[in-house]
C-alpha atoms as a PDB file:
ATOM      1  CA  UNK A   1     107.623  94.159  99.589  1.00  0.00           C
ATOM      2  CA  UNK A   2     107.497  92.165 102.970  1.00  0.00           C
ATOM      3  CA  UNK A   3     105.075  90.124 103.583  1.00  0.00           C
ATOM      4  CA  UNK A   4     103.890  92.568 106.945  1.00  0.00           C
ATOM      5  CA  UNK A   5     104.073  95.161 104.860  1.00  0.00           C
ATOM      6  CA  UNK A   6     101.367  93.648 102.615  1.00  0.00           C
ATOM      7  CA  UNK A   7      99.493  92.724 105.528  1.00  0.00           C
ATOM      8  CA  UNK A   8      99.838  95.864 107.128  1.00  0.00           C
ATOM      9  CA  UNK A   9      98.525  97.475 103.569  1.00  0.00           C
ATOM     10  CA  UNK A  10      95.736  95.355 103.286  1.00  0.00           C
ATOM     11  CA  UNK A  11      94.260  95.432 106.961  1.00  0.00           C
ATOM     12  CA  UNK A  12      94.743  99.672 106.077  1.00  0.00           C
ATOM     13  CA  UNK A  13      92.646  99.411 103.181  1.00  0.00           C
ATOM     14  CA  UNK A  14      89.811  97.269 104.605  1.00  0.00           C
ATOM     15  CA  UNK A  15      89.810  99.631 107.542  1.00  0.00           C
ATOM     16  CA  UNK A  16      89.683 102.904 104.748  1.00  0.00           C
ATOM     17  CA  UNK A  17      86.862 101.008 102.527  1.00  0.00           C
ATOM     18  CA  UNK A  18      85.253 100.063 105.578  1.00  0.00           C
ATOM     19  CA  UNK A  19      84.838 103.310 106.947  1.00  0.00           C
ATOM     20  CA  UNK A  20      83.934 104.928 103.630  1.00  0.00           C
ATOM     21  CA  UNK A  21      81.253 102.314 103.259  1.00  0.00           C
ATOM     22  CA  UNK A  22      79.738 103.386 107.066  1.00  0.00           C
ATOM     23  CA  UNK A  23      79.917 106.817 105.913  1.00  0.00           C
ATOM     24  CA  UNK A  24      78.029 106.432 103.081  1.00  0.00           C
ATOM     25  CA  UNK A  25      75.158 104.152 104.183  1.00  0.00           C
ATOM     26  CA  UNK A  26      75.066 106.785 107.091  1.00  0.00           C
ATOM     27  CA  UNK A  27      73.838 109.492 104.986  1.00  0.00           C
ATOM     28  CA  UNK A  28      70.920 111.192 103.936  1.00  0.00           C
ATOM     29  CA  UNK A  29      69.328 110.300 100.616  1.00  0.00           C
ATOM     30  CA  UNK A  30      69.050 113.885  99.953  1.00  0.00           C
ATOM     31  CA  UNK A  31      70.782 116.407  97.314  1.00  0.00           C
ATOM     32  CA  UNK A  32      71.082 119.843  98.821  1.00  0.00           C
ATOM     33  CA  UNK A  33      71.476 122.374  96.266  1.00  0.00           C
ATOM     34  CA  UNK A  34      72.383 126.363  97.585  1.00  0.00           C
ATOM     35  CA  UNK A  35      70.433 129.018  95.331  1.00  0.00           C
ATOM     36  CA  UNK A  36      71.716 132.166  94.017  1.00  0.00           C
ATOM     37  CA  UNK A  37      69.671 134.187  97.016  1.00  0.00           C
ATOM     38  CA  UNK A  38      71.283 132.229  99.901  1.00  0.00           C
ATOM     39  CA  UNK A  39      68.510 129.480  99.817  1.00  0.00           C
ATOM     40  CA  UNK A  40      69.072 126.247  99.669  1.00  0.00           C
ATOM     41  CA  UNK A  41      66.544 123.475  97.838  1.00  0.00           C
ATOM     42  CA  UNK A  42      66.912 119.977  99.358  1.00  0.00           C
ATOM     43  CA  UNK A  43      66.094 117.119  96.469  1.00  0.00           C
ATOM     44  CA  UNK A  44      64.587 113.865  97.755  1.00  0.00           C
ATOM     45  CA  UNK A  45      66.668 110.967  95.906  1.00  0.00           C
ATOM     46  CA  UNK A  46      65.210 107.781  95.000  1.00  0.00           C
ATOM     47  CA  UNK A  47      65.294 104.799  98.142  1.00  0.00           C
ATOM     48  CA  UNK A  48      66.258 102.227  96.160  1.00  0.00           C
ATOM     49  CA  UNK A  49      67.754  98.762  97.389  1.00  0.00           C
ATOM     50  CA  UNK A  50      70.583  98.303  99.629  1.00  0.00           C
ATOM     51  CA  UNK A  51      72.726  97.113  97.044  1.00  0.00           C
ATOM     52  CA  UNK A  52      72.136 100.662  95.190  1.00  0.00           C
ATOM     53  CA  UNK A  53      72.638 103.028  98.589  1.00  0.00           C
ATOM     54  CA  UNK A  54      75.935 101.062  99.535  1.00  0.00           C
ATOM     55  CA  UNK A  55      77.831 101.147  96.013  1.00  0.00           C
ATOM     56  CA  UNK A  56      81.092 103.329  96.640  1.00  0.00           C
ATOM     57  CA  UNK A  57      84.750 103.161  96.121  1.00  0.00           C
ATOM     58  CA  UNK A  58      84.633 102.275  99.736  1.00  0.00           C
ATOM     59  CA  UNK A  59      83.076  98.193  99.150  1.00  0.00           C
ATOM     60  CA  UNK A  60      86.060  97.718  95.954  1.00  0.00           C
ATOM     61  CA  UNK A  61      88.838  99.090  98.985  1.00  0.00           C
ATOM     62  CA  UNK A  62      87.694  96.521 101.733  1.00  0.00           C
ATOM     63  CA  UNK A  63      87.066  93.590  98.982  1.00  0.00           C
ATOM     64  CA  UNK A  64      90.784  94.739  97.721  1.00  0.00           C
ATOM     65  CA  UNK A  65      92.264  94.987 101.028  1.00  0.00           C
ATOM     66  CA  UNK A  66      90.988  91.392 102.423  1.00  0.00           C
ATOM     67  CA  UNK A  67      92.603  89.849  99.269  1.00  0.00           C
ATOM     68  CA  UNK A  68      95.815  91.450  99.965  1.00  0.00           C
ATOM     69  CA  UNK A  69      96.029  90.211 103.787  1.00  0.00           C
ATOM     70  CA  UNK A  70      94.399  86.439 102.384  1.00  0.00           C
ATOM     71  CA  UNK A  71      97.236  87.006  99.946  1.00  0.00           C
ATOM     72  CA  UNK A  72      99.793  88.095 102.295  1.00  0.00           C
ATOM     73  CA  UNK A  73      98.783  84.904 104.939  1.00  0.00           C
ATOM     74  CA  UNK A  74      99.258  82.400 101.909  1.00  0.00           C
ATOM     75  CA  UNK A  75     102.603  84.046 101.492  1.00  0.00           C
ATOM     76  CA  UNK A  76     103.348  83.770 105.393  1.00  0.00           C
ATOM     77  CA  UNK A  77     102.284  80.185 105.725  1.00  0.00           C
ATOM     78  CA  UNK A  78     104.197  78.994 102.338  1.00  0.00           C
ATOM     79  CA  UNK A  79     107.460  80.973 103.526  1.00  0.00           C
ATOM     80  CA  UNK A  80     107.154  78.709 107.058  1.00  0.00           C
ATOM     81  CA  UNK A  81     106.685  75.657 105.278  1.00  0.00           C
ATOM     82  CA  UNK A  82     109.646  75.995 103.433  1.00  0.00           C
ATOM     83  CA  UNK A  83     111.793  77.241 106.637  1.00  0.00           C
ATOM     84  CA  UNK A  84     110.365  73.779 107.779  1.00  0.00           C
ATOM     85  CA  UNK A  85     111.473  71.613 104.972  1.00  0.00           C
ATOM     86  CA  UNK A  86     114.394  72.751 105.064  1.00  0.00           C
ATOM     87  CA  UNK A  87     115.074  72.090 108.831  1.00  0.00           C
ATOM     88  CA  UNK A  88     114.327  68.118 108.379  1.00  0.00           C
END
């Protein structure tokens, strides 16, 4: 795989996990459950720390995806150097 190809994987998944992440701290800590009579019965959940509210897939994709593109730049930089070498 090329090395913009990694990049252009990783940058994808930070901006997925990202996203994800915002969506989930964005909702409402509450569990709506419909009834068999067309009700529905909203259950409060517990407000517990940030840590707790914000664990998703979505924090594993961004953490994932910046590792890739750190990954991908070492890649870049050490491919250059080498060009370089061998020019002198």
């Amino acid at each position: 795989m090329s090395t913009s190809l990694k990049a252009t994987f990783g940058i994808v998944l930070m901006a997925l996990g990202g996203l994800k992440t915002w969506l989930h701290m964005g909702t409402l800590p509450v569990l709506s459950l419909p009834m068999c009579n067309g009700k529905v019965l909203n259950v409060p959940l517990s407000q517990g720390s940030f840590f707790e509210q914000a664990h998703c897939w979505g924090c594993y994709a961004l953490a994932a995806g910046a590792g890739i593109v750190l990954f991908a730049g070492y890649q870049a930089l050490r491919e250059r150097r080498s060009v370089a070498i061998r020019m002198d």
